[in-house]
N, C-alpha and C. Protein backbone atom coordinates (compact mmCIF):
# COMPACT_ATOMS: atom_id res chain seq x y z
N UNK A 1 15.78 7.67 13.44
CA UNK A 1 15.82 7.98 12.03
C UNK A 1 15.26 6.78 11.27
N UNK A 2 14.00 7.20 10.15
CA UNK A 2 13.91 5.64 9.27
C UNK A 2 14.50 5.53 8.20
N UNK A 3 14.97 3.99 8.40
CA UNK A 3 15.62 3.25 7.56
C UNK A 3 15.69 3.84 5.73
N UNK A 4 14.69 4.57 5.53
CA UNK A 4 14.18 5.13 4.08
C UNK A 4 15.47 6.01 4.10
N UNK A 5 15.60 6.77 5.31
CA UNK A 5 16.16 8.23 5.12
C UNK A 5 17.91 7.82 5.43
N UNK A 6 18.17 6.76 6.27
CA UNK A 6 19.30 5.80 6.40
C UNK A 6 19.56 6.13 4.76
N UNK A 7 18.71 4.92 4.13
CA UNK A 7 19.32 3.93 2.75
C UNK A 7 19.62 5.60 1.92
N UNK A 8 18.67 6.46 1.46
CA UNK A 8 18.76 7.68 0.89
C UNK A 8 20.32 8.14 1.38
N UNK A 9 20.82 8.42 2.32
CA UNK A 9 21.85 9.09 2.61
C UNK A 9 22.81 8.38 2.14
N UNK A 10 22.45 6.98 2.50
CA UNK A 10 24.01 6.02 1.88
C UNK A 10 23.91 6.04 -0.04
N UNK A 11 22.87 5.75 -0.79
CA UNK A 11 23.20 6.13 -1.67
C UNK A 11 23.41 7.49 -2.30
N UNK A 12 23.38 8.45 -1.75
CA UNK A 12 23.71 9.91 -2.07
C UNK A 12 25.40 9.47 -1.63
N UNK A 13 25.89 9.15 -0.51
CA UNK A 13 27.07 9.06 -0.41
C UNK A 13 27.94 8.32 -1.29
N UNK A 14 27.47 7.26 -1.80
CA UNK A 14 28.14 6.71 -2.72
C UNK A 14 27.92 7.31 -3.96
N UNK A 15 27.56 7.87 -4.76
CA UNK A 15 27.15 8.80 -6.11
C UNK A 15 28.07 9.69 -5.15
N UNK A 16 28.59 10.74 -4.67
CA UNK A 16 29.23 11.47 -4.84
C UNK A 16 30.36 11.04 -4.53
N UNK A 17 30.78 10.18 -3.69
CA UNK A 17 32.42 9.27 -3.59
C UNK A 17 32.11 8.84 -5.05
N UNK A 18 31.10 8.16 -5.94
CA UNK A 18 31.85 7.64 -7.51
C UNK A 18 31.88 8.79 -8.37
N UNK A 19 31.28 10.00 -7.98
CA UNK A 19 31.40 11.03 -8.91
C UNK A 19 33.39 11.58 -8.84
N UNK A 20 33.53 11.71 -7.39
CA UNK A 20 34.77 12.54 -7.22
C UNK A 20 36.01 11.34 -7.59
N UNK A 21 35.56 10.47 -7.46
CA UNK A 21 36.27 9.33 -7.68
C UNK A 21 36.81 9.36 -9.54
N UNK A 22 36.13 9.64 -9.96
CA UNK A 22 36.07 9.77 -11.45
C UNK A 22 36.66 10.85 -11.71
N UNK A 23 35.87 11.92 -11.41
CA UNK A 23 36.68 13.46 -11.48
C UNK A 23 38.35 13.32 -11.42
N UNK A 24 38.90 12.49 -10.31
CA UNK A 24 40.39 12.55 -10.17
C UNK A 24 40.91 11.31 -10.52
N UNK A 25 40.31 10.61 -11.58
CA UNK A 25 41.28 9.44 -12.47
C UNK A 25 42.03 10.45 -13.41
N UNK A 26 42.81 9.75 -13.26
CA UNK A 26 43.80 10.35 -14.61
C UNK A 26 43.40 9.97 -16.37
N UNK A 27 42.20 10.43 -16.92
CA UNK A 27 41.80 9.71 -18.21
C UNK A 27 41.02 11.47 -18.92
N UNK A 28 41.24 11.64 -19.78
CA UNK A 28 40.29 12.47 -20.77
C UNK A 28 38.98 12.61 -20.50
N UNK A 29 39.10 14.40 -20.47
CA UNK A 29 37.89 14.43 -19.80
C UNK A 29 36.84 14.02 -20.64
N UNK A 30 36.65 14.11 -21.93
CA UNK A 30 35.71 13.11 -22.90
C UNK A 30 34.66 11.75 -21.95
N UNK A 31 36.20 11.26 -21.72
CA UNK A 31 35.89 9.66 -21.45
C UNK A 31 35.34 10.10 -19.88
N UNK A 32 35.68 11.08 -18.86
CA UNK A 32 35.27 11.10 -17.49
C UNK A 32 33.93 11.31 -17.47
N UNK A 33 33.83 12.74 -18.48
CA UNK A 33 31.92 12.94 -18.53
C UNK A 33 31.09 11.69 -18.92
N UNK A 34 31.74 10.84 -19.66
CA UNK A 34 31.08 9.56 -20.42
C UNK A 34 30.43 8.59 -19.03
N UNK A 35 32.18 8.43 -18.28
CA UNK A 35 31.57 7.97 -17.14
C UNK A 35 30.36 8.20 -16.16
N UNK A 36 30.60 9.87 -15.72
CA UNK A 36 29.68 10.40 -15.00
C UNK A 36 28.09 9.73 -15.69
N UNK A 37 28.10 10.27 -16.89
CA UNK A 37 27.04 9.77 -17.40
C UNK A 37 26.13 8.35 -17.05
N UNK A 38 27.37 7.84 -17.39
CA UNK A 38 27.07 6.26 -17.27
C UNK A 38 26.57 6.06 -16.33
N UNK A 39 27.16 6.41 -14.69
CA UNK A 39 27.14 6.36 -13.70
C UNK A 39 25.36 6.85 -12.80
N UNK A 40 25.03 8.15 -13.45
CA UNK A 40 24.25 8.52 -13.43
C UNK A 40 22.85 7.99 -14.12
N UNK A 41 23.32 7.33 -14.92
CA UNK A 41 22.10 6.52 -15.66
C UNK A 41 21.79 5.53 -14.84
N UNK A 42 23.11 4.87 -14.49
CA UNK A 42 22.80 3.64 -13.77
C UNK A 42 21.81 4.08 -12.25
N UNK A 43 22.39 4.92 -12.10
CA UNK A 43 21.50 5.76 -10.34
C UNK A 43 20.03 5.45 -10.66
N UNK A 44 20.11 6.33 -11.92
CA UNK A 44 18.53 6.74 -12.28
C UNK A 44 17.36 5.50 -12.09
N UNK A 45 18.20 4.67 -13.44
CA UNK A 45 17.51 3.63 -13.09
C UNK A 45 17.23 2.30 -12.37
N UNK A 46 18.11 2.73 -11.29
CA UNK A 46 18.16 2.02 -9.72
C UNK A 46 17.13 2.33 -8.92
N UNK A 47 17.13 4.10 -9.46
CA UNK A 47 15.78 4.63 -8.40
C UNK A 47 14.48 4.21 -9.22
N UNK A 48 14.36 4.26 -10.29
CA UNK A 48 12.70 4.14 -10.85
C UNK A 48 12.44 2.76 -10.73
N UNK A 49 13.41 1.97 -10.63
CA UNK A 49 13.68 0.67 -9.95
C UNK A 49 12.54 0.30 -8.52
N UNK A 50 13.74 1.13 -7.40
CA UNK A 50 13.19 1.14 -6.31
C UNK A 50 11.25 1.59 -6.54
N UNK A 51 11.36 3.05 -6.66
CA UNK A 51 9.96 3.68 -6.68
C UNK A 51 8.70 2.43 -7.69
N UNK A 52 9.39 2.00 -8.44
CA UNK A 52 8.36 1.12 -9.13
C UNK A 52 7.71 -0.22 -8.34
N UNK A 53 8.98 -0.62 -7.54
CA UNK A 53 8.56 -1.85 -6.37
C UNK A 53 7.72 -0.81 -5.04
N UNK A 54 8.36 0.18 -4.92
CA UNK A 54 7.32 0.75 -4.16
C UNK A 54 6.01 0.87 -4.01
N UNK A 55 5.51 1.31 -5.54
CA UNK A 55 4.35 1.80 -6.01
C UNK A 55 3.38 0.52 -6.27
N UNK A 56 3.95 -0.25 -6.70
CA UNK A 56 3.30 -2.17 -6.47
C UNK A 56 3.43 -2.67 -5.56
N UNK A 57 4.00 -2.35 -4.26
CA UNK A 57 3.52 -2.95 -3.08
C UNK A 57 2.48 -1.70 -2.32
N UNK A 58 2.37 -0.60 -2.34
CA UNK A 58 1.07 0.13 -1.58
C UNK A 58 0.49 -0.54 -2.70
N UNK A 59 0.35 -0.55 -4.53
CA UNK A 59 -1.13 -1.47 -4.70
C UNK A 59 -1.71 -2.67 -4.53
N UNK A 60 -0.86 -2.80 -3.83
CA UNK A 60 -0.93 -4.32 -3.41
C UNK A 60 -1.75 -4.37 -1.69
N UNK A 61 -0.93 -3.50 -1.16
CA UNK A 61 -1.60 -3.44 0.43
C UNK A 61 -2.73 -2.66 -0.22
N UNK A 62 -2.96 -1.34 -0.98
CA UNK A 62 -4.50 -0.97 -1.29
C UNK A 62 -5.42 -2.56 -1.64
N UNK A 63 -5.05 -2.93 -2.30
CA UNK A 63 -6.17 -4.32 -2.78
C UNK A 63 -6.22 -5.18 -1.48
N UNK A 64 -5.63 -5.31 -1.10
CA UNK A 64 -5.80 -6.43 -0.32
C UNK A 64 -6.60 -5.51 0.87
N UNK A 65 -6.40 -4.22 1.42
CA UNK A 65 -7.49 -3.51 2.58
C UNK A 65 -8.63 -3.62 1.82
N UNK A 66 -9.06 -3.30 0.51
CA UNK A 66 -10.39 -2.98 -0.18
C UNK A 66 -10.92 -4.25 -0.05
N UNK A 67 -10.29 -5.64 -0.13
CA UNK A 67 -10.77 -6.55 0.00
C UNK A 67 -11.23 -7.09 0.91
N UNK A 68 -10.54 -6.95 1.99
CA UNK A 68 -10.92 -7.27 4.00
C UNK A 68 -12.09 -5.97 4.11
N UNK A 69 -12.31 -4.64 3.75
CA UNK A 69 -13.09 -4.52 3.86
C UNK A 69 -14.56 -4.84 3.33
N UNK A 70 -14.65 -5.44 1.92
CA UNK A 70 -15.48 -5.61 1.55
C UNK A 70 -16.34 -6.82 2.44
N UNK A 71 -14.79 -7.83 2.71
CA UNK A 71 -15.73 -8.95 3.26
C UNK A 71 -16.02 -8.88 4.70
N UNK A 72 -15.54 -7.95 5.49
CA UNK A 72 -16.35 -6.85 6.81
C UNK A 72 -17.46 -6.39 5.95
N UNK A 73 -17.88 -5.75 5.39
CA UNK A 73 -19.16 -5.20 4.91
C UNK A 73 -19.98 -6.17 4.71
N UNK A 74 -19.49 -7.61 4.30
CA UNK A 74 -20.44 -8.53 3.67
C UNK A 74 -21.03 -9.20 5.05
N UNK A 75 -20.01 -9.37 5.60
CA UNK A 75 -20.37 -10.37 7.24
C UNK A 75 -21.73 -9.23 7.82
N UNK A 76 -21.06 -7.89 8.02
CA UNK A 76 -21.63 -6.95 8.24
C UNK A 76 -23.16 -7.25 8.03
N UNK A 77 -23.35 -7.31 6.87
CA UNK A 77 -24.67 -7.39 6.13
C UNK A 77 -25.56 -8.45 6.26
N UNK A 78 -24.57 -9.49 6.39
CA UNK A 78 -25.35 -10.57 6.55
C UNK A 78 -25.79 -11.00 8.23
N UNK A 79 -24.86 -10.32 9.34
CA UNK A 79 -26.02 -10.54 10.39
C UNK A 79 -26.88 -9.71 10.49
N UNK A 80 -26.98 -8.42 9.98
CA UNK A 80 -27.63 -7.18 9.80
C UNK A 80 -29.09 -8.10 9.30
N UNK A 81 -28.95 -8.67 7.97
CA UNK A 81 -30.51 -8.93 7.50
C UNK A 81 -30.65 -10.37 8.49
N UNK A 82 -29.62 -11.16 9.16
CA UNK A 82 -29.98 -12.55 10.30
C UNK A 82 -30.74 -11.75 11.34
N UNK A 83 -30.50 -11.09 11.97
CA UNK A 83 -31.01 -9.76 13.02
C UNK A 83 -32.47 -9.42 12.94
N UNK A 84 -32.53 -8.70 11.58
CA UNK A 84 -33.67 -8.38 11.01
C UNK A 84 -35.48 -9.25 10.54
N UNK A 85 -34.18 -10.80 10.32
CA UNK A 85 -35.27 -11.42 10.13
C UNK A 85 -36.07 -12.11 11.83
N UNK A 86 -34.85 -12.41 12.49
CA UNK A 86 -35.30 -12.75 13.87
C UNK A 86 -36.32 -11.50 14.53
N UNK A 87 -35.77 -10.29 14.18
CA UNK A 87 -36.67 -9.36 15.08
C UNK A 87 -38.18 -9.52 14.20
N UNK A 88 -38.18 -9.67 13.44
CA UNK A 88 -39.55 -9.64 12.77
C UNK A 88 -40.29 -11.40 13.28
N UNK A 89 -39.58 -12.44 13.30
CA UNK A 89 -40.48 -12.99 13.58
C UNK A 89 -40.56 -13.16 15.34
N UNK A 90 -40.33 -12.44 15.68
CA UNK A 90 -40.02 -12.29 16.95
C UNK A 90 -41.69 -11.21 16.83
N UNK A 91 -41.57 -9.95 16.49
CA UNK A 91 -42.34 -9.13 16.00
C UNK A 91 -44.07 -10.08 15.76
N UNK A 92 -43.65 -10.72 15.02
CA UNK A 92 -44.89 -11.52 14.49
C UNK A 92 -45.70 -12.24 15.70
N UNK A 93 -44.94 -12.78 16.25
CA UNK A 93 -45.00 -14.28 16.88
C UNK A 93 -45.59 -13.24 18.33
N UNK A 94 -45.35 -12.32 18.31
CA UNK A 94 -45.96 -11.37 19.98
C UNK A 94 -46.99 -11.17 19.15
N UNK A 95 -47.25 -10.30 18.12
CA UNK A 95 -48.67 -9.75 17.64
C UNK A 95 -49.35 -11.05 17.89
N UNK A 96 -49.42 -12.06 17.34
CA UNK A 96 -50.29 -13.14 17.28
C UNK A 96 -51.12 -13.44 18.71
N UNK A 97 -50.10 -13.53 19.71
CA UNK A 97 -50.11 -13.24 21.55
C UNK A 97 -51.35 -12.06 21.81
N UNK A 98 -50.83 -11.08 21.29
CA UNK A 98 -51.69 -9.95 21.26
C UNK A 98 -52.79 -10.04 20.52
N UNK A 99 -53.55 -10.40 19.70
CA UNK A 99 -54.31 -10.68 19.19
C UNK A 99 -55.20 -11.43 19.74
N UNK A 100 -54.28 -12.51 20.14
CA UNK A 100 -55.49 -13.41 20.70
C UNK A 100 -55.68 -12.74 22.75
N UNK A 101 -55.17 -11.94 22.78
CA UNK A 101 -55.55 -11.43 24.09
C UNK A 101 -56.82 -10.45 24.07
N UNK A 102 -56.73 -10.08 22.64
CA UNK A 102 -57.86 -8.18 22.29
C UNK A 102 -58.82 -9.46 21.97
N UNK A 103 -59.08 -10.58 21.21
CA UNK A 103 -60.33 -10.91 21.00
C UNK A 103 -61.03 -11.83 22.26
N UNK A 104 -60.77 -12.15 23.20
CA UNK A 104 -60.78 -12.91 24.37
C UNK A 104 -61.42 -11.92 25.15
């Protein structure tokens, strides 16, 4: 089981142990819904909490892959045209060979 679906279950368990927990204090129900409320706010924004650190660390691993790949593309490129220029004077340097073999 992952740990995501672990932590999820334990806080679902605790929100409903503090819900029933509340339900059977002895206080006006006024003041119990107030609690629930409270209680529930606080959840809420525990989770947009969580999901917000979530959502800034994948953009964070997105930037940082876009970046390793760019500089793979760049290395990429740059033995690509090192390559290119060797085969050409490589290219050159035989024609010249050849040349002077056709006029001979």
């Amino acid at each position: 089981m992952k740990s995501g679906k672990v932590l999820l279950g334990i806080l679902a368990g605790v929100a409903a142990g503090a819900v029933v927990g509340i339900l059977y204090a002895p206080e006006k129900g006024s003041r119990t819904r107030r609690k629930i409320m409270d209680k529930s706010d606080d959840y809420a924004d525990g989770l947009k909490d969580k999901f917000d650190e979530f959502v800034d660390s994948l953009n964070k691993k997105y930037q940082s892959t876009v970046h390793d790949v760019e500089n793979i593309v760049s290395k990429g490129k740059s033995k690509y045209e090192s390559a290119m220029l060797e085969v050409n004077e490589l290219v050159a340097k035989d024609k010249s060979k050849f040349d002077g073999v056709i006029k001979d």
